[in-house]
PDB file of N, CA and C in Angstrom:
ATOM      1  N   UNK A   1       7.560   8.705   0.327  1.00  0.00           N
ATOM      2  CA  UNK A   1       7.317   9.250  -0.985  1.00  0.00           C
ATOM      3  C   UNK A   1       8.137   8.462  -2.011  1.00  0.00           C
ATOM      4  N   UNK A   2       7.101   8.161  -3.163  1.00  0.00           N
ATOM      5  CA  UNK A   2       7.998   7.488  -4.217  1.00  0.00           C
ATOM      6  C   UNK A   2       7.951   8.464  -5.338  1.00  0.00           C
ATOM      7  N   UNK A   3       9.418   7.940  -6.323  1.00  0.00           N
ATOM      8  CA  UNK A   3       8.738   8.849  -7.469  1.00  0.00           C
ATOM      9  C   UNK A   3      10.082   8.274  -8.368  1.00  0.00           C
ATOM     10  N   UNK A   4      10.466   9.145  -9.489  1.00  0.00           N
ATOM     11  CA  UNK A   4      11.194   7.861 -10.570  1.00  0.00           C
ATOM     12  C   UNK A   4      12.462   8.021  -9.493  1.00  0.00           C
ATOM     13  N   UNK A   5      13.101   8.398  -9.225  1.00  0.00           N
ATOM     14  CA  UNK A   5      14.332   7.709  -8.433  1.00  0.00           C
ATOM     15  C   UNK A   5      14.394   6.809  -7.312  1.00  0.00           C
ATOM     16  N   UNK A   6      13.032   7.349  -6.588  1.00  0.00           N
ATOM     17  CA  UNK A   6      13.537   6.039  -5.664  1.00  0.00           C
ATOM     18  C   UNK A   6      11.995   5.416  -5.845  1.00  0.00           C
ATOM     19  N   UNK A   7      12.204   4.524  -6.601  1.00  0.00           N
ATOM     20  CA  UNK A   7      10.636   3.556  -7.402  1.00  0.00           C
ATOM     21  C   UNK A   7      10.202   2.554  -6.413  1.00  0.00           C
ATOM     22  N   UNK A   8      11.146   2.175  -5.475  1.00  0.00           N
ATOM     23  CA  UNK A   8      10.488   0.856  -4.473  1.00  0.00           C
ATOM     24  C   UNK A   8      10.859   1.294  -2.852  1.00  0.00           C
ATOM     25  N   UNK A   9      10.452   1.248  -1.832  1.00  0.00           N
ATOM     26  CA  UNK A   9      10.611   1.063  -0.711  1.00  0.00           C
ATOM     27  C   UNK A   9      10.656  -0.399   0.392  1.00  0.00           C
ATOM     28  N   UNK A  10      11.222  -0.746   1.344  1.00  0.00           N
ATOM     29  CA  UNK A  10      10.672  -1.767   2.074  1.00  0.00           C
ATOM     30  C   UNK A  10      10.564  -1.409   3.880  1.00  0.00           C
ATOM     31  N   UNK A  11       9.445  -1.772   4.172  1.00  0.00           N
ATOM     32  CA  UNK A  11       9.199  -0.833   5.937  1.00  0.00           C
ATOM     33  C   UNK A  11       8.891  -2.397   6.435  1.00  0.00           C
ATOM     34  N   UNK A  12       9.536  -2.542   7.695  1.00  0.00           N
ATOM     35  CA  UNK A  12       8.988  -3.654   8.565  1.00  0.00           C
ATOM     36  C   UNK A  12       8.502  -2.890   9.449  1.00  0.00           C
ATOM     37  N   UNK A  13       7.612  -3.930   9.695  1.00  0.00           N
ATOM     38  CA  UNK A  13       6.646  -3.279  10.830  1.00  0.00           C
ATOM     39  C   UNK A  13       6.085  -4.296  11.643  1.00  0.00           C
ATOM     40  N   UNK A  14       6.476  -4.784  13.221  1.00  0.00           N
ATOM     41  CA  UNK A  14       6.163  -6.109  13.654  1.00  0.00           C
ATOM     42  C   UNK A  14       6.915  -7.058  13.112  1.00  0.00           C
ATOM     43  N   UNK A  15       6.283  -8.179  12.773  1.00  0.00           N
ATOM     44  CA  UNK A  15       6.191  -9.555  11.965  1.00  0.00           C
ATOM     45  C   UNK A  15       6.067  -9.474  10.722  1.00  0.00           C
ATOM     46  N   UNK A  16       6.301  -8.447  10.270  1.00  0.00           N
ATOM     47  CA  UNK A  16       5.881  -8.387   8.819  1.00  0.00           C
ATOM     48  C   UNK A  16       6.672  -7.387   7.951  1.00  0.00           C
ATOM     49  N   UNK A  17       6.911  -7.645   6.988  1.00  0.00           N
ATOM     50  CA  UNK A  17       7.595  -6.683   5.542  1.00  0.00           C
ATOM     51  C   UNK A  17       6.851  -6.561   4.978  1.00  0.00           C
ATOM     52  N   UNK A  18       6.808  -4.963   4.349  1.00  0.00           N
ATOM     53  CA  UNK A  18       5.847  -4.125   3.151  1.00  0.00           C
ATOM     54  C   UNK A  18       6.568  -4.247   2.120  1.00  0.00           C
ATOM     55  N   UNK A  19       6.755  -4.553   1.486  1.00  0.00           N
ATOM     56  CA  UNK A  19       7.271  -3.864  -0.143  1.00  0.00           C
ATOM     57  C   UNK A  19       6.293  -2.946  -0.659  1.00  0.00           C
ATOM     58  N   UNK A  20       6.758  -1.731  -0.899  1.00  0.00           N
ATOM     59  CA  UNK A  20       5.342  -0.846  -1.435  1.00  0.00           C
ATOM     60  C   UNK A  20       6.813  -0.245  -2.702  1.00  0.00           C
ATOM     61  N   UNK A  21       6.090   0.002  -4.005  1.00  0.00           N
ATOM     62  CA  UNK A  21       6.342   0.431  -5.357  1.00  0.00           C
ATOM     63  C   UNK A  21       5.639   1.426  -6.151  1.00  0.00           C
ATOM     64  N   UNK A  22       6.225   2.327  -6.932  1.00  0.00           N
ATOM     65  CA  UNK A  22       5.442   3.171  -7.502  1.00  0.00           C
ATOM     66  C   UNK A  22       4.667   2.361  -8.505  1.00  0.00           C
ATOM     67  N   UNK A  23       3.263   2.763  -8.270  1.00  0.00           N
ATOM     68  CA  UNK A  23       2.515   2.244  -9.743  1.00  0.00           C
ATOM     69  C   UNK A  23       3.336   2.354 -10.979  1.00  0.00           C
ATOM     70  N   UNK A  24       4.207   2.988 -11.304  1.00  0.00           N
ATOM     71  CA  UNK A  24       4.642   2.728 -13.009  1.00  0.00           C
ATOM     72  C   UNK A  24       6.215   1.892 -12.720  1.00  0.00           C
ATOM     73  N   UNK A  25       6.153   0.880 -11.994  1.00  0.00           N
ATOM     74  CA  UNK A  25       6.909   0.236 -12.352  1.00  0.00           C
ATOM     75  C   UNK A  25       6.014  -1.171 -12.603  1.00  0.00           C
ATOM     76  N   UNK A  26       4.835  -1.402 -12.548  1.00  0.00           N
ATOM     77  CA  UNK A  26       4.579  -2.282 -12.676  1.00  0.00           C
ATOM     78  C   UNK A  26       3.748  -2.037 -14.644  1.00  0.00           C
ATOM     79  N   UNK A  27       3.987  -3.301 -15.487  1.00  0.00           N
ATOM     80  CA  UNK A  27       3.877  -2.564 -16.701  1.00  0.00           C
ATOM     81  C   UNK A  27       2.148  -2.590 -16.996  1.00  0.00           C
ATOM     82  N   UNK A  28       1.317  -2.738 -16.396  1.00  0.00           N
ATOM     83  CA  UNK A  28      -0.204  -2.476 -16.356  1.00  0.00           C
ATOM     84  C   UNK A  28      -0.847  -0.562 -16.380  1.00  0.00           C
ATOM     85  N   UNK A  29       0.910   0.198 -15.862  1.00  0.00           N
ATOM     86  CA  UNK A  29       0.169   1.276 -15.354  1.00  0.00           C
ATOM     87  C   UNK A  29      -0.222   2.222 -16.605  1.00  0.00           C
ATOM     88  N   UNK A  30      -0.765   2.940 -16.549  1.00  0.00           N
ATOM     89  CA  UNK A  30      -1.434   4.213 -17.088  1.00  0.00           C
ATOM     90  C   UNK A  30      -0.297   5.396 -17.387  1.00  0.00           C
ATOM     91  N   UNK A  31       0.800   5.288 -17.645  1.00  0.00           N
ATOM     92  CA  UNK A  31       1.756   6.764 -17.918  1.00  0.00           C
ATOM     93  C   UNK A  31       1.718   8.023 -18.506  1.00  0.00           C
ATOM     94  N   UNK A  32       1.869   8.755 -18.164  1.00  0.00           N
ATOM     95  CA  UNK A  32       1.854  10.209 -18.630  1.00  0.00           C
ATOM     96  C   UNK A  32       3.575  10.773 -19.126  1.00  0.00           C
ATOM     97  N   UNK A  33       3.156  11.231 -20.283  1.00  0.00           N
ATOM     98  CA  UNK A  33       4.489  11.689 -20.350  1.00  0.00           C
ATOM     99  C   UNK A  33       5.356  12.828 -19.151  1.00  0.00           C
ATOM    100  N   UNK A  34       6.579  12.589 -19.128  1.00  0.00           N
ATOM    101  CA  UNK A  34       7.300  13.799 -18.191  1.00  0.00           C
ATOM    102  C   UNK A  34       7.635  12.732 -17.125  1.00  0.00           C
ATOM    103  N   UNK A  35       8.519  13.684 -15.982  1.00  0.00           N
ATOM    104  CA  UNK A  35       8.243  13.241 -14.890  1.00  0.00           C
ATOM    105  C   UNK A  35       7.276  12.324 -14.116  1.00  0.00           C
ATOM    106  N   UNK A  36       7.993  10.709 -13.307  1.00  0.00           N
ATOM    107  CA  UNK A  36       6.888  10.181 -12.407  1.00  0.00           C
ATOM    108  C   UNK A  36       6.243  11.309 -11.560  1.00  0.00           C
ATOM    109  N   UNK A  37       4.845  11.429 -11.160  1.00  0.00           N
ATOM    110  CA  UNK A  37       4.520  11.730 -10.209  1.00  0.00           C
ATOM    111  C   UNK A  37       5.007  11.374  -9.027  1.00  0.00           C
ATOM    112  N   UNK A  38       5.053  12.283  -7.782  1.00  0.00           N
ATOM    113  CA  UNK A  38       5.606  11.757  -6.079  1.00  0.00           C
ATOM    114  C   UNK A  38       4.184  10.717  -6.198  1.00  0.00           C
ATOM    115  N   UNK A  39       4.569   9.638  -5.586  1.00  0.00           N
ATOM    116  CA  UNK A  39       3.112   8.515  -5.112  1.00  0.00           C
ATOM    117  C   UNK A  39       3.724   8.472  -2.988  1.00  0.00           C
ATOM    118  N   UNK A  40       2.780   7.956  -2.655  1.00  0.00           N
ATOM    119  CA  UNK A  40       2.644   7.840  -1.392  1.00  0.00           C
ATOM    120  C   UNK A  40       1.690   7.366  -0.267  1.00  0.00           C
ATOM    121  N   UNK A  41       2.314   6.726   0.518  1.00  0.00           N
ATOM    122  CA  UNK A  41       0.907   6.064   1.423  1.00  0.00           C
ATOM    123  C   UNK A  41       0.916   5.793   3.216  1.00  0.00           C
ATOM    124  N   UNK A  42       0.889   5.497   3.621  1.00  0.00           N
ATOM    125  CA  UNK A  42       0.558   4.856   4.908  1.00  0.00           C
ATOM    126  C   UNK A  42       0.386   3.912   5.317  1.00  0.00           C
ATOM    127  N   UNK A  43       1.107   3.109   6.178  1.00  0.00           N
ATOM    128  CA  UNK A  43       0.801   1.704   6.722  1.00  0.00           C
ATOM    129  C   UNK A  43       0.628   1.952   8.693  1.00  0.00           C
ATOM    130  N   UNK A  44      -0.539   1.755   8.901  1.00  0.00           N
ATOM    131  CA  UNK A  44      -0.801   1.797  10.173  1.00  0.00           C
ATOM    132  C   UNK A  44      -1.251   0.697  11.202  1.00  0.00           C
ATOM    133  N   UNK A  45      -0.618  -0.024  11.980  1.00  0.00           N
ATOM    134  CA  UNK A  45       0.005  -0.981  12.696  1.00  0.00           C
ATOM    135  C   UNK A  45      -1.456  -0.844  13.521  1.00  0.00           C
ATOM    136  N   UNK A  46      -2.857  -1.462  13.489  1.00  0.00           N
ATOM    137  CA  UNK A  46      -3.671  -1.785  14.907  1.00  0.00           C
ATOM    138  C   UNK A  46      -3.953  -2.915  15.714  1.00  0.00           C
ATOM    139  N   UNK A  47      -3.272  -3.683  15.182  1.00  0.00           N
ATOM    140  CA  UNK A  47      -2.432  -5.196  16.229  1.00  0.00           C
ATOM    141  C   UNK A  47      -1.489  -5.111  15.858  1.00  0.00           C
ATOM    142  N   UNK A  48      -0.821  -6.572  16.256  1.00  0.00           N
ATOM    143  CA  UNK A  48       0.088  -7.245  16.171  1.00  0.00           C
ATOM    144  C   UNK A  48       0.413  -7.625  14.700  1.00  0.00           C
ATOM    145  N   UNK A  49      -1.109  -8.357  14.073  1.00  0.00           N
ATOM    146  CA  UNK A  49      -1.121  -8.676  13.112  1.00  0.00           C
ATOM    147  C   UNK A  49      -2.222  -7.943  11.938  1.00  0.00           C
ATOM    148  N   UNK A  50      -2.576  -6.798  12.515  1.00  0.00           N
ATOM    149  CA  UNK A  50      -3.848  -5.876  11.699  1.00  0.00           C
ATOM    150  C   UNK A  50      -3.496  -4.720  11.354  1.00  0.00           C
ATOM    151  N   UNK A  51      -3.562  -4.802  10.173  1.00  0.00           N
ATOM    152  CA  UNK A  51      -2.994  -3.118   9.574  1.00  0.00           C
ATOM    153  C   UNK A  51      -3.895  -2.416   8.565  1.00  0.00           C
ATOM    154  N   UNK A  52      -3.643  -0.992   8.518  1.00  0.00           N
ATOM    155  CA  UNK A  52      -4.288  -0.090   7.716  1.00  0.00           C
ATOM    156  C   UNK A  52      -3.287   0.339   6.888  1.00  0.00           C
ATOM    157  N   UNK A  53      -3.915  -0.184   5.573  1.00  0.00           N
ATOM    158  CA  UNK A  53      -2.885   0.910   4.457  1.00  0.00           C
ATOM    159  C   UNK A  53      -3.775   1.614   3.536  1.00  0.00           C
ATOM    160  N   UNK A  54      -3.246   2.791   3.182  1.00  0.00           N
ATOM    161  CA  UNK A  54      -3.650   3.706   2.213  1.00  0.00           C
ATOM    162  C   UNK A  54      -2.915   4.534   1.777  1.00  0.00           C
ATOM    163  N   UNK A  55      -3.035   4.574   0.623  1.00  0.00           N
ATOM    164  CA  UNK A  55      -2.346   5.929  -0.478  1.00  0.00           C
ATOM    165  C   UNK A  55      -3.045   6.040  -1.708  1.00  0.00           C
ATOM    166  N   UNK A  56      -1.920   6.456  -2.887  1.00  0.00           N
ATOM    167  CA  UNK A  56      -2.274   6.674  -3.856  1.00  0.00           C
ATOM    168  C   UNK A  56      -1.142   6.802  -4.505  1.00  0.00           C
ATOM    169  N   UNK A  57      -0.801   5.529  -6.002  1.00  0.00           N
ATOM    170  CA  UNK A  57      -0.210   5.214  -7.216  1.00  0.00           C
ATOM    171  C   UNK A  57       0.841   4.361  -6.227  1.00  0.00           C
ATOM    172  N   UNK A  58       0.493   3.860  -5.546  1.00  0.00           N
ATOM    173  CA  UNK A  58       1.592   2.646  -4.697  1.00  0.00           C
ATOM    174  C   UNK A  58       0.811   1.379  -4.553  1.00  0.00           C
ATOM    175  N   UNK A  59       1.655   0.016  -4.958  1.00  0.00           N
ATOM    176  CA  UNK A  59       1.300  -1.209  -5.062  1.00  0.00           C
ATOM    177  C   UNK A  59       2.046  -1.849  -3.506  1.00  0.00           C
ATOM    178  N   UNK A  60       1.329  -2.203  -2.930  1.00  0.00           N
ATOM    179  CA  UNK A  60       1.640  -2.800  -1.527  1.00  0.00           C
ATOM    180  C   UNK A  60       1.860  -4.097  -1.469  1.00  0.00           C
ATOM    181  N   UNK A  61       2.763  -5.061  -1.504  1.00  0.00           N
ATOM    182  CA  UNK A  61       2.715  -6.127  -0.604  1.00  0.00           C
ATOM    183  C   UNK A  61       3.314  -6.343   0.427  1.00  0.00           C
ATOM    184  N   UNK A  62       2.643  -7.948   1.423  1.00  0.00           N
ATOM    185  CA  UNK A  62       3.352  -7.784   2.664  1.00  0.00           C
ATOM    186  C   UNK A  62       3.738  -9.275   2.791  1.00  0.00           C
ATOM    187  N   UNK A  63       5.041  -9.742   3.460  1.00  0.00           N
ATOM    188  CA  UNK A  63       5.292 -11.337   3.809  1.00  0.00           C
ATOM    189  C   UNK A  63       5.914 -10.816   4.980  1.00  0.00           C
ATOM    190  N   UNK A  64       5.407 -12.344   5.534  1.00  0.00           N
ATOM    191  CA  UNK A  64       5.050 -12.220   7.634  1.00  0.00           C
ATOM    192  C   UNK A  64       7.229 -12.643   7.541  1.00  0.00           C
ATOM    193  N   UNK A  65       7.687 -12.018   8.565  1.00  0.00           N
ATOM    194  CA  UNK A  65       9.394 -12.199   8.721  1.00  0.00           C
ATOM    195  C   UNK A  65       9.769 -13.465   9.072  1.00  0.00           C
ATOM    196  N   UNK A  66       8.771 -14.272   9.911  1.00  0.00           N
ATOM    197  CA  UNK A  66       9.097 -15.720  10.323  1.00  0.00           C
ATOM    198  C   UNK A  66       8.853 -16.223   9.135  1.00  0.00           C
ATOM    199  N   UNK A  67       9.942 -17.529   8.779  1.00  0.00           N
ATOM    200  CA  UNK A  67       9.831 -18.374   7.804  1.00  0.00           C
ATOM    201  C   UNK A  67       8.316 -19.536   8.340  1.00  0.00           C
ATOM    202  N   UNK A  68       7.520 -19.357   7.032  1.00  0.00           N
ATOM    203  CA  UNK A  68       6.465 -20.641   7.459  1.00  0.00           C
ATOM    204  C   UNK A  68       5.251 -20.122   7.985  1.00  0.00           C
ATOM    205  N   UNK A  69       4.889 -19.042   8.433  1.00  0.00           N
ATOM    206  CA  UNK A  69       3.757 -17.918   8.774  1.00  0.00           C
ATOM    207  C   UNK A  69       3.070 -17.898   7.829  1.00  0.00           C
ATOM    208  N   UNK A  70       1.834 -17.909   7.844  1.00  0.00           N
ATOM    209  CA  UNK A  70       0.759 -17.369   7.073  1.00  0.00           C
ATOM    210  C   UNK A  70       0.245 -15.761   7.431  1.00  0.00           C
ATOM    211  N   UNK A  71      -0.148 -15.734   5.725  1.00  0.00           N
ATOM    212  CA  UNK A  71      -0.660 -14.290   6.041  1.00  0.00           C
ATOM    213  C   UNK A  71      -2.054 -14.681   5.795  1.00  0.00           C
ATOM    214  N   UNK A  72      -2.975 -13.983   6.991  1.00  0.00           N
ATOM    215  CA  UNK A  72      -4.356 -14.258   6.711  1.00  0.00           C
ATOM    216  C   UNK A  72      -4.804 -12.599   6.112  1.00  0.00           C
ATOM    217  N   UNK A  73      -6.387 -12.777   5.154  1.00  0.00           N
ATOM    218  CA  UNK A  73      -6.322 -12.129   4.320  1.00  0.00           C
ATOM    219  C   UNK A  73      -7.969 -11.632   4.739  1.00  0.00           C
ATOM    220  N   UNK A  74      -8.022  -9.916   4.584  1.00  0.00           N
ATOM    221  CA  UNK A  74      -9.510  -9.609   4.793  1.00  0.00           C
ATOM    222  C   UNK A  74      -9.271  -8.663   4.748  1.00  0.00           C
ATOM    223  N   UNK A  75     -10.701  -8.709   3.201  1.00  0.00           N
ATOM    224  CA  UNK A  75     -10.834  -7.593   2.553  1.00  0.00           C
ATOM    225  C   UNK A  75     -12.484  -7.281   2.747  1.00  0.00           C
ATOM    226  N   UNK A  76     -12.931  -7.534   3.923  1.00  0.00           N
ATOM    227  CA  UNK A  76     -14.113  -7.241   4.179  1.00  0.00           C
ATOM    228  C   UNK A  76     -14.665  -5.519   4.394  1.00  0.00           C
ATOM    229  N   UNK A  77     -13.399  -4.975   5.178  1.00  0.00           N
ATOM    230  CA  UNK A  77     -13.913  -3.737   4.948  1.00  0.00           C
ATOM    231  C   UNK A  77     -13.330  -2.631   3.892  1.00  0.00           C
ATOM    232  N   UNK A  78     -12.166  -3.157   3.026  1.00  0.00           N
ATOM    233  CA  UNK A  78     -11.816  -2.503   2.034  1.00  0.00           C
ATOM    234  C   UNK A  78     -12.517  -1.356   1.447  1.00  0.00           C
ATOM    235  N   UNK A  79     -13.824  -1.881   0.860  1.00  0.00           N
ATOM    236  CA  UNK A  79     -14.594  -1.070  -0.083  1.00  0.00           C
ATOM    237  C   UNK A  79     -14.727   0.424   0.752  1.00  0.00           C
ATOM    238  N   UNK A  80     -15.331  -0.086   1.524  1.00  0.00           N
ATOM    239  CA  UNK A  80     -15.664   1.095   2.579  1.00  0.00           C
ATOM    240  C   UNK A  80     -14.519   1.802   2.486  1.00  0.00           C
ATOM    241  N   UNK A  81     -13.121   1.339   3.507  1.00  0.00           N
ATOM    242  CA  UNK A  81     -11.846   2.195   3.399  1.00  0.00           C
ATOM    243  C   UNK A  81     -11.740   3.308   1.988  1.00  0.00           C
ATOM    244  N   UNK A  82     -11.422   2.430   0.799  1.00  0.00           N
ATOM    245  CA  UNK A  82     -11.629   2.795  -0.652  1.00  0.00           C
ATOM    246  C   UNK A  82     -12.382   3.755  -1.180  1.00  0.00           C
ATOM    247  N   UNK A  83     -13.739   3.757  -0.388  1.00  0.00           N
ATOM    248  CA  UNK A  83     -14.631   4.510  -1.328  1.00  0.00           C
ATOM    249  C   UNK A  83     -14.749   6.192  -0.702  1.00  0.00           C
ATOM    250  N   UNK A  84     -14.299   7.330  -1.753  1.00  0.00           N
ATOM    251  CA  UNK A  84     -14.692   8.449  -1.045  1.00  0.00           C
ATOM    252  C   UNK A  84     -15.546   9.260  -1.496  1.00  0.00           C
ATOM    253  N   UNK A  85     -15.936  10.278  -0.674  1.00  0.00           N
ATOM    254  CA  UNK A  85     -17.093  11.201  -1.189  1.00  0.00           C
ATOM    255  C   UNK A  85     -16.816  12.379  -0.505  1.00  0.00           C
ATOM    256  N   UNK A  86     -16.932  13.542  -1.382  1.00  0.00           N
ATOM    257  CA  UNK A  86     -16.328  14.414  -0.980  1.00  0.00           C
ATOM    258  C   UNK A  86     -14.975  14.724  -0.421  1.00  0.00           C
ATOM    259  N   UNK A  87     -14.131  13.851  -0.470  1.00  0.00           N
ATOM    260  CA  UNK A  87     -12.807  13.822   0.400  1.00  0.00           C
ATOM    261  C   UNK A  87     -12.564  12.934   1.185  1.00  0.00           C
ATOM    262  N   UNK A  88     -13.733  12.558   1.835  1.00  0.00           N
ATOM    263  CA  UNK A  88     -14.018  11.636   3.068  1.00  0.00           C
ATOM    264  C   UNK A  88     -14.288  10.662   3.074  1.00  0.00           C
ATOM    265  N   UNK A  89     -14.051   9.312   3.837  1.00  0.00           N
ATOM    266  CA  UNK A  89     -13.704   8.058   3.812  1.00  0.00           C
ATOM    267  C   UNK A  89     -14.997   7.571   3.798  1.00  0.00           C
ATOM    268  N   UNK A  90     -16.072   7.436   2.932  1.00  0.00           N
ATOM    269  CA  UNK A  90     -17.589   6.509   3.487  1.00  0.00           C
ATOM    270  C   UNK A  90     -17.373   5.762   4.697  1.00  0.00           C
ATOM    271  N   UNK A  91     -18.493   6.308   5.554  1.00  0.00           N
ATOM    272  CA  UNK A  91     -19.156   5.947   6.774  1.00  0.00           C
ATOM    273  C   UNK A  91     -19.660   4.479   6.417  1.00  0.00           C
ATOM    274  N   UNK A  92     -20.415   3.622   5.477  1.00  0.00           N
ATOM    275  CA  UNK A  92     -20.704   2.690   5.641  1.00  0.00           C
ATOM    276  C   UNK A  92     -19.795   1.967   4.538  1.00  0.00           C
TER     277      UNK A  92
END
């Protein structure tokens, strides 16, 4: 959970570092007066090198822990992940 006190996190997981941040630290976001909202998400490990993330008002990045690693990149099933209906994650 993020929220204005603690605005950034970092989780390793494998080969790899998350930096995940509350959306209003980055200056693009949308603010409401008062209190940050709690933001929050999930990073779920299905290889070595394949992960699932999701939340909501958190900016994710990730760099692999070995110096000189590439991160390969696929956003093929994103939309899908992304898109909901009724609550629920679209089937296609």
């Amino acid at each position: 959970m993020l929220d204005e006190t603690h605005q950034t996190s970092t989780v390793e997981l494998g080969n790899y570092k998350f930096h995940v941040a509350h959306d209003y630290t980055f200056g693009w976001s949308k603010r409401s007066d008062g209190p940050w909202p709690r933001t929050g998400g999930i990073i779920i490990s299905i290889t070595p090198d394949e992960f699932f993330v999701a939340g909501s008002g958190v900016i994710v990045t990730c760099e692999p822990n070995t110096p000189g690693d590439r991160l390969r990149e696929s956003t093929g099933s994103m939309k899908a992940d992304l898109s909901m209906a009724d609550g629920l994650p679209d089937a296609g």
